[in-house]
PDB file of N, CA and C in Angstrom:
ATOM      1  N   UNK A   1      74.357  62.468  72.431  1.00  0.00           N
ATOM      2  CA  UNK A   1      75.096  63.663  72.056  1.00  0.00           C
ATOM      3  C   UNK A   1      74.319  64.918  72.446  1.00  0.00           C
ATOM      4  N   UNK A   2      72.743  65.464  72.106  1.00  0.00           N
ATOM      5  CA  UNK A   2      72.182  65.762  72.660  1.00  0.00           C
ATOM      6  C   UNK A   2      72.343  66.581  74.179  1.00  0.00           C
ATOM      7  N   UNK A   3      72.439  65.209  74.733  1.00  0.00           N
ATOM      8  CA  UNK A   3      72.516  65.679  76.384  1.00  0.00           C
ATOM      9  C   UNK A   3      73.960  66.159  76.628  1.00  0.00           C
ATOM     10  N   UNK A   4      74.918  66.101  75.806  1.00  0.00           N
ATOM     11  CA  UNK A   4      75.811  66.443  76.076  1.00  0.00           C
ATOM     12  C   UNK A   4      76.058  67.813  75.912  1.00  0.00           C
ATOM     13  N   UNK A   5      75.451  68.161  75.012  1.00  0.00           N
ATOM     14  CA  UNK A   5      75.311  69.615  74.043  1.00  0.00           C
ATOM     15  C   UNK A   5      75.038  70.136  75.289  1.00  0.00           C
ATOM     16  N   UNK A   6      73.721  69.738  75.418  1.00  0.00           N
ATOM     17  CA  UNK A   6      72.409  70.965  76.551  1.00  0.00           C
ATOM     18  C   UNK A   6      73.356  70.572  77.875  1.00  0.00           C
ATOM     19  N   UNK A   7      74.261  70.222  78.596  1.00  0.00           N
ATOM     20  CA  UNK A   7      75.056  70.357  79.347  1.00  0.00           C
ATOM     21  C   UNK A   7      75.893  71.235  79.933  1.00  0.00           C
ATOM     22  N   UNK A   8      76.635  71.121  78.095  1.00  0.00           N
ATOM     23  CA  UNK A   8      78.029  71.803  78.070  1.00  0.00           C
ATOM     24  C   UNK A   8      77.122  73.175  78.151  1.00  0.00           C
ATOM     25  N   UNK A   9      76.488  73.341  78.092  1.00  0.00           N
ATOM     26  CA  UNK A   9      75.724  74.772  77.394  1.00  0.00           C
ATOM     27  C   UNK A   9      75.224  75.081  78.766  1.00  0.00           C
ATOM     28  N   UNK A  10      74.792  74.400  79.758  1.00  0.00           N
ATOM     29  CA  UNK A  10      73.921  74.746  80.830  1.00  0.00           C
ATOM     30  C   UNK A  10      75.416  75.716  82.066  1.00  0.00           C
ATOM     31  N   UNK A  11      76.121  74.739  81.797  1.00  0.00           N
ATOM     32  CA  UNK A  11      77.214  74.948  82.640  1.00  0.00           C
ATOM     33  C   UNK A  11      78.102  76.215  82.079  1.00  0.00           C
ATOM     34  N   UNK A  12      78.255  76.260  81.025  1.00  0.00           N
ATOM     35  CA  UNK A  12      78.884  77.860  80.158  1.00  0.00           C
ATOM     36  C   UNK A  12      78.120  78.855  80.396  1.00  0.00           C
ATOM     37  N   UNK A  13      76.691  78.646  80.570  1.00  0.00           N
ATOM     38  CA  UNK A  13      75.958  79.741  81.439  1.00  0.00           C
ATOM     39  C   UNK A  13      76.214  80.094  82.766  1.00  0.00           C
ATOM     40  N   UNK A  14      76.420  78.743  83.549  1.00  0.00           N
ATOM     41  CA  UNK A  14      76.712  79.206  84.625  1.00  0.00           C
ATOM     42  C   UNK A  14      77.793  79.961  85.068  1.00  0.00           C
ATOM     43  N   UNK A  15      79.182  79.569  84.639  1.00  0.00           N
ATOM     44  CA  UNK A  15      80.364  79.971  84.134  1.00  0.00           C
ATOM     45  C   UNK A  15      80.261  81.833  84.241  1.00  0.00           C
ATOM     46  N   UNK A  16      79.287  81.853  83.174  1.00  0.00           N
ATOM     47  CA  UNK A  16      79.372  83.360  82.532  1.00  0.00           C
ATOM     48  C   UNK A  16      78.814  84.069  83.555  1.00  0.00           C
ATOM     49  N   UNK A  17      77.418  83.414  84.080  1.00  0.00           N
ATOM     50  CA  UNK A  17      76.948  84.513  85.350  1.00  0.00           C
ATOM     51  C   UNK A  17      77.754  84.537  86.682  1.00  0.00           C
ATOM     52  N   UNK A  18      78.787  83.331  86.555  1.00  0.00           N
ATOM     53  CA  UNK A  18      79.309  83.934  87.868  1.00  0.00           C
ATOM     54  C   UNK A  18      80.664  85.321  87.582  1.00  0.00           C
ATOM     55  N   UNK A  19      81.024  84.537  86.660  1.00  0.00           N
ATOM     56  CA  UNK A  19      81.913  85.741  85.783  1.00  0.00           C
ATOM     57  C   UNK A  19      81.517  87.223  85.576  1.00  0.00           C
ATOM     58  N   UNK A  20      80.193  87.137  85.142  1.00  0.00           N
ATOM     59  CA  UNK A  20      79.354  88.884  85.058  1.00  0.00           C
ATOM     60  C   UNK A  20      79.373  89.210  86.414  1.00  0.00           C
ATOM     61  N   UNK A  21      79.043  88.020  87.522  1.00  0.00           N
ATOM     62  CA  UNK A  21      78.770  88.326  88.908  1.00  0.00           C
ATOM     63  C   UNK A  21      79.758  89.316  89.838  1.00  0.00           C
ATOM     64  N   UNK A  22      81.069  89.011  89.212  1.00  0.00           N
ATOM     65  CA  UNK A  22      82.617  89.322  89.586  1.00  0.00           C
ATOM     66  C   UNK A  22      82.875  90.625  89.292  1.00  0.00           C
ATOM     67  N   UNK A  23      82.245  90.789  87.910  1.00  0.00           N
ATOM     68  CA  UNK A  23      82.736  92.021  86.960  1.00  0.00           C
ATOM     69  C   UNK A  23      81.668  92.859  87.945  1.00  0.00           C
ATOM     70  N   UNK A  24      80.756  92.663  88.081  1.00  0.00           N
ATOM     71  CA  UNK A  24      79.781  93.846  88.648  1.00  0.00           C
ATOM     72  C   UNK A  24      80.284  94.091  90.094  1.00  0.00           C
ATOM     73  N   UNK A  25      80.281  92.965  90.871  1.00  0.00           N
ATOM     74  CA  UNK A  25      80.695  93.845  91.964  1.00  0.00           C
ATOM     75  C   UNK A  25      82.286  94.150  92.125  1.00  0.00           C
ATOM     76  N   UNK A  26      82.860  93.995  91.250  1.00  0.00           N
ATOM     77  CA  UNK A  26      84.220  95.012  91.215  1.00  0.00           C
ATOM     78  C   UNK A  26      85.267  94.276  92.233  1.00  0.00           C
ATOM     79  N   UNK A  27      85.393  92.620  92.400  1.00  0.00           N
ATOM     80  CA  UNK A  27      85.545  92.351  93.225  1.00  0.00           C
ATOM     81  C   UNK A  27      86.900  91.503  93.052  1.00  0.00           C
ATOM     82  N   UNK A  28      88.127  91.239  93.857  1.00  0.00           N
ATOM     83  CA  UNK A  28      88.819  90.368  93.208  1.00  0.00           C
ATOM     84  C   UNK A  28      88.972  88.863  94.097  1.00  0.00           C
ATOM     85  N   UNK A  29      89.411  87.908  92.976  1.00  0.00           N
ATOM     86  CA  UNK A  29      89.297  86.389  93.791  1.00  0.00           C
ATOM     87  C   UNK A  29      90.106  86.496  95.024  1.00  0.00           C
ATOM     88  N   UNK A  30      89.852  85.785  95.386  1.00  0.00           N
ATOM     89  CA  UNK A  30      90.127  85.537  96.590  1.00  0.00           C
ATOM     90  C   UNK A  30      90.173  84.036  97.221  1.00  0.00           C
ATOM     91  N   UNK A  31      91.697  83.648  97.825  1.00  0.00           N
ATOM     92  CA  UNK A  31      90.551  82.123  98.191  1.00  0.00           C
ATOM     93  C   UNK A  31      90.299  82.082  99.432  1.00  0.00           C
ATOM     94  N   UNK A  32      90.043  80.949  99.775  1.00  0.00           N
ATOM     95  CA  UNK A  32      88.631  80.658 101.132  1.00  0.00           C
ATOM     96  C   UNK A  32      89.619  80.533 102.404  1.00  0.00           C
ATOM     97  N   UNK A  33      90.787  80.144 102.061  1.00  0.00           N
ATOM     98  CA  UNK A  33      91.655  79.036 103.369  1.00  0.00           C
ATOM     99  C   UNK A  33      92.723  80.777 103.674  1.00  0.00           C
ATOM    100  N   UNK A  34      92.842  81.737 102.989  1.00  0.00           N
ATOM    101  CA  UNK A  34      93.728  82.695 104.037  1.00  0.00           C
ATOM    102  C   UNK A  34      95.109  82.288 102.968  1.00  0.00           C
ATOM    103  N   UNK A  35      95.593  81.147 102.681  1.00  0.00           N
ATOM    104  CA  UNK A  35      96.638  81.094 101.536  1.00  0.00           C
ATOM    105  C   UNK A  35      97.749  81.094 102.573  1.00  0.00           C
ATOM    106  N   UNK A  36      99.098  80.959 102.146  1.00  0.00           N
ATOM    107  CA  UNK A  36     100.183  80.609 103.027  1.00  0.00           C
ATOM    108  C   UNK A  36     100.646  81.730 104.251  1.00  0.00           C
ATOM    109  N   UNK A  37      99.548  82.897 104.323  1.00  0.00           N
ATOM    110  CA  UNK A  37      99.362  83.816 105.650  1.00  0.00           C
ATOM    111  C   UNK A  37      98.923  82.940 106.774  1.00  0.00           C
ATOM    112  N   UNK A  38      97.833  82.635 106.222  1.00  0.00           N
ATOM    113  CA  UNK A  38      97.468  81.435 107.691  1.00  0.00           C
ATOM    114  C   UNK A  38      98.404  80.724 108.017  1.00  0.00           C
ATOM    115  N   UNK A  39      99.191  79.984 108.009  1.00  0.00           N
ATOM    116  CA  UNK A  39     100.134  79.068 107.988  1.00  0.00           C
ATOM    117  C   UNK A  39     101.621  79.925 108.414  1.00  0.00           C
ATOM    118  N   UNK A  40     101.446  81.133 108.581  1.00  0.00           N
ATOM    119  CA  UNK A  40     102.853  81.975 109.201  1.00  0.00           C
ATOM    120  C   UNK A  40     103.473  82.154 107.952  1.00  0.00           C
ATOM    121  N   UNK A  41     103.685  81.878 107.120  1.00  0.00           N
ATOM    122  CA  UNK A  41     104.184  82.414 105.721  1.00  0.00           C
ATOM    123  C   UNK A  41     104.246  83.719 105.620  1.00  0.00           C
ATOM    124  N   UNK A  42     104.938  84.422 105.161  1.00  0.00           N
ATOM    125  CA  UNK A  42     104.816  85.902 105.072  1.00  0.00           C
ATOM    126  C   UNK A  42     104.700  86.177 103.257  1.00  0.00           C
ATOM    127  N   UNK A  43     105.465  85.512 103.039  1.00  0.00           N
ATOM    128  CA  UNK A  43     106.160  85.873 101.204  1.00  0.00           C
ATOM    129  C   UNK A  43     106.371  84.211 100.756  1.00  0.00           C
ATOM    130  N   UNK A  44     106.385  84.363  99.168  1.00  0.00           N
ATOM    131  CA  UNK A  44     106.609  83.163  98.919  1.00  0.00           C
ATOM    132  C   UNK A  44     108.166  82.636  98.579  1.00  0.00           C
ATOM    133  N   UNK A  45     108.760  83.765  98.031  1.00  0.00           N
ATOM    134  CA  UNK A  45     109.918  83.684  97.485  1.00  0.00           C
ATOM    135  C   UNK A  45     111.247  83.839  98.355  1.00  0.00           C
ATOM    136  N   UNK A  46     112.109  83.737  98.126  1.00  0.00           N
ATOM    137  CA  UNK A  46     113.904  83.761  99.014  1.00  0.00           C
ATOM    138  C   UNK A  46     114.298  84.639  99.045  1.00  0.00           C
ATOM    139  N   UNK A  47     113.390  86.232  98.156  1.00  0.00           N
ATOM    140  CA  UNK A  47     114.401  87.761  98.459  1.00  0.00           C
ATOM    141  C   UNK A  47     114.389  87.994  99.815  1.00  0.00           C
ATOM    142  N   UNK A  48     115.218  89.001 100.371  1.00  0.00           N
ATOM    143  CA  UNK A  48     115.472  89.499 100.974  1.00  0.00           C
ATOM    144  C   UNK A  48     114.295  90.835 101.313  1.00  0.00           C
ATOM    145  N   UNK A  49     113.376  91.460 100.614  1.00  0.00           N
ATOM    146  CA  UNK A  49     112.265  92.223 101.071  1.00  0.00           C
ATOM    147  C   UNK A  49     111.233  91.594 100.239  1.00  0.00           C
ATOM    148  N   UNK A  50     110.139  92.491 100.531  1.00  0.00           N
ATOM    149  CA  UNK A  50     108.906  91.672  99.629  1.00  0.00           C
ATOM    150  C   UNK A  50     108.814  92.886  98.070  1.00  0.00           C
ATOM    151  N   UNK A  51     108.235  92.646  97.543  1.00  0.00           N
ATOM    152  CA  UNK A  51     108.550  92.645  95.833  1.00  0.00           C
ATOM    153  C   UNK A  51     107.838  94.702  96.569  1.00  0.00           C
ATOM    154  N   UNK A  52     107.637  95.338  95.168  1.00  0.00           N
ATOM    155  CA  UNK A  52     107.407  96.956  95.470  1.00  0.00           C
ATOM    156  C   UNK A  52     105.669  96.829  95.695  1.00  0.00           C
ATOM    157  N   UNK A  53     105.197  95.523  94.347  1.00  0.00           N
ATOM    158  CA  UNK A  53     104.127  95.691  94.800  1.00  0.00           C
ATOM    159  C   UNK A  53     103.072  95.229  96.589  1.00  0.00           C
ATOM    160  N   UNK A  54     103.610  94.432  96.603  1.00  0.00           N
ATOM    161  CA  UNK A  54     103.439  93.973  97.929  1.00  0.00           C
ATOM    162  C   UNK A  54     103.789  95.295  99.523  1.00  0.00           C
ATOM    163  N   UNK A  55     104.819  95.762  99.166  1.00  0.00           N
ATOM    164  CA  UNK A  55     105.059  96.954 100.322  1.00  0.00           C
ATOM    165  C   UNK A  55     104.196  97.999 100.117  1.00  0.00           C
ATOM    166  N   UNK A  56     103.877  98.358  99.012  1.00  0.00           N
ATOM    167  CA  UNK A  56     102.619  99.214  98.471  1.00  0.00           C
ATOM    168  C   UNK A  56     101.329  98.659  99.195  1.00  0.00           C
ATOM    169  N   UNK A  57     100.739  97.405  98.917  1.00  0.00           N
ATOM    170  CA  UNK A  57      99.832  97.107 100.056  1.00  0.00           C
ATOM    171  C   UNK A  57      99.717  96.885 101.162  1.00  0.00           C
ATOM    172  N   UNK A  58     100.974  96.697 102.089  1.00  0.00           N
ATOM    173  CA  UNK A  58     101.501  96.370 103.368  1.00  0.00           C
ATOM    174  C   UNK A  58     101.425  98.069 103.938  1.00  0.00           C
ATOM    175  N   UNK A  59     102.092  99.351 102.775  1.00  0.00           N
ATOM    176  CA  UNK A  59     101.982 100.672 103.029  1.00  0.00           C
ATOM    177  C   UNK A  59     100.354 100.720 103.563  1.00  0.00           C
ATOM    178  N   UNK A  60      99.443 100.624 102.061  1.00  0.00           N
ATOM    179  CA  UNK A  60      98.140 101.092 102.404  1.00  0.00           C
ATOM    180  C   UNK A  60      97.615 100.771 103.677  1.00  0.00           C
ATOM    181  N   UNK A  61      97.956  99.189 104.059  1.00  0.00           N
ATOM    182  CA  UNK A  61      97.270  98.115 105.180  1.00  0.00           C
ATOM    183  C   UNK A  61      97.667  99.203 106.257  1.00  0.00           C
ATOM    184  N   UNK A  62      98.585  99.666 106.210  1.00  0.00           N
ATOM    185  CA  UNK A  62      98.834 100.551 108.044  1.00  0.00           C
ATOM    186  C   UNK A  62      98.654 101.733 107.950  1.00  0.00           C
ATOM    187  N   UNK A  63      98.369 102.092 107.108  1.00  0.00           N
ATOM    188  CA  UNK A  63      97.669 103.733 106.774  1.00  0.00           C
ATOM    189  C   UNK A  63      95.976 103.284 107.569  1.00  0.00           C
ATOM    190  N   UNK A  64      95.249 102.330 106.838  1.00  0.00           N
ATOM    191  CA  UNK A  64      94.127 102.364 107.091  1.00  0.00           C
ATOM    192  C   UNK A  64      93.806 101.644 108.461  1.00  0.00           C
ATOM    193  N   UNK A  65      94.901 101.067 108.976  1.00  0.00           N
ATOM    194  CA  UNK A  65      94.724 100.578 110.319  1.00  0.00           C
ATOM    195  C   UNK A  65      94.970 101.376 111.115  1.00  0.00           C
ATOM    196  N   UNK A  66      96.100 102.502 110.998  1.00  0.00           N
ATOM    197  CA  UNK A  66      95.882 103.664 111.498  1.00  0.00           C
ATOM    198  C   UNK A  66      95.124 104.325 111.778  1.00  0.00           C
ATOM    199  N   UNK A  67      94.166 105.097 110.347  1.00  0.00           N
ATOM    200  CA  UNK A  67      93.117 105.987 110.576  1.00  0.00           C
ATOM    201  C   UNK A  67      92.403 105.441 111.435  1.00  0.00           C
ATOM    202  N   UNK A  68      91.841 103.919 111.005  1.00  0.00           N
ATOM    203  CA  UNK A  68      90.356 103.286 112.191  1.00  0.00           C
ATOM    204  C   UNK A  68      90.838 103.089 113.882  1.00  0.00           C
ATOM    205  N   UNK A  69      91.770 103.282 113.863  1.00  0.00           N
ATOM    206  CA  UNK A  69      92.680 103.446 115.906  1.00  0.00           C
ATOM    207  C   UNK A  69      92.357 104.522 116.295  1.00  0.00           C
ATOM    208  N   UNK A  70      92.846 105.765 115.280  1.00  0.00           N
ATOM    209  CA  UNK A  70      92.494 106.989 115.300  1.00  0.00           C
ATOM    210  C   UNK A  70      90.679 107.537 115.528  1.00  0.00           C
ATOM    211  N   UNK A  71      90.030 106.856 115.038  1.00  0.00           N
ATOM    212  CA  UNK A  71      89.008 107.199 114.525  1.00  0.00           C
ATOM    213  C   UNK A  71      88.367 106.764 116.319  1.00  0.00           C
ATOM    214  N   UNK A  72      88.848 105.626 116.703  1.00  0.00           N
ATOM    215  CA  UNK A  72      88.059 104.856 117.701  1.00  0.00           C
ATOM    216  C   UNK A  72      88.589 105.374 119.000  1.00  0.00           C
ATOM    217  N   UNK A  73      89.217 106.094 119.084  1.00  0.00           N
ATOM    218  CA  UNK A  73      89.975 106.929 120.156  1.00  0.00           C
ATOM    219  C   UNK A  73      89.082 107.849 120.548  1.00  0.00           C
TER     220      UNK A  73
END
């Protein structure tokens, strides 16, 4: 029982520092494989446009791909 304790306990540490790790650099998850973009996917769902929040980042994405064209000109 013991070893089970000092386990569970070793690993809830680890847990937490990667968790503090996240919070500090201000960072959000992300996963590794690109997600159903890689794969030609655009959206997940059957509407007809993509949701407000999504065009909001699709907005920002060509604002800032803009400026750096601009910038390299």
């Amino acid at each position: 029982m013991y070893t089970f304790i000092l386990t569970f306990g070793f690993l809830m540490v680890i847990a937490a520092a990667m968790a503090i790790g996240y919070i500090i650099q201000q960072k959000t998850l992300a996963g590794s494989c690109g997600g159903l973009s890689s794969v030609g996917i655009d959206k997940e769902c059957n509407c007809d446009s993509p949701c407000e929040k999504r065009q909001e980042r699709e907005r920002k994405a060509a604002i800032k791909e803009n400026s750096i064209d601009v910038k390299n000109i």
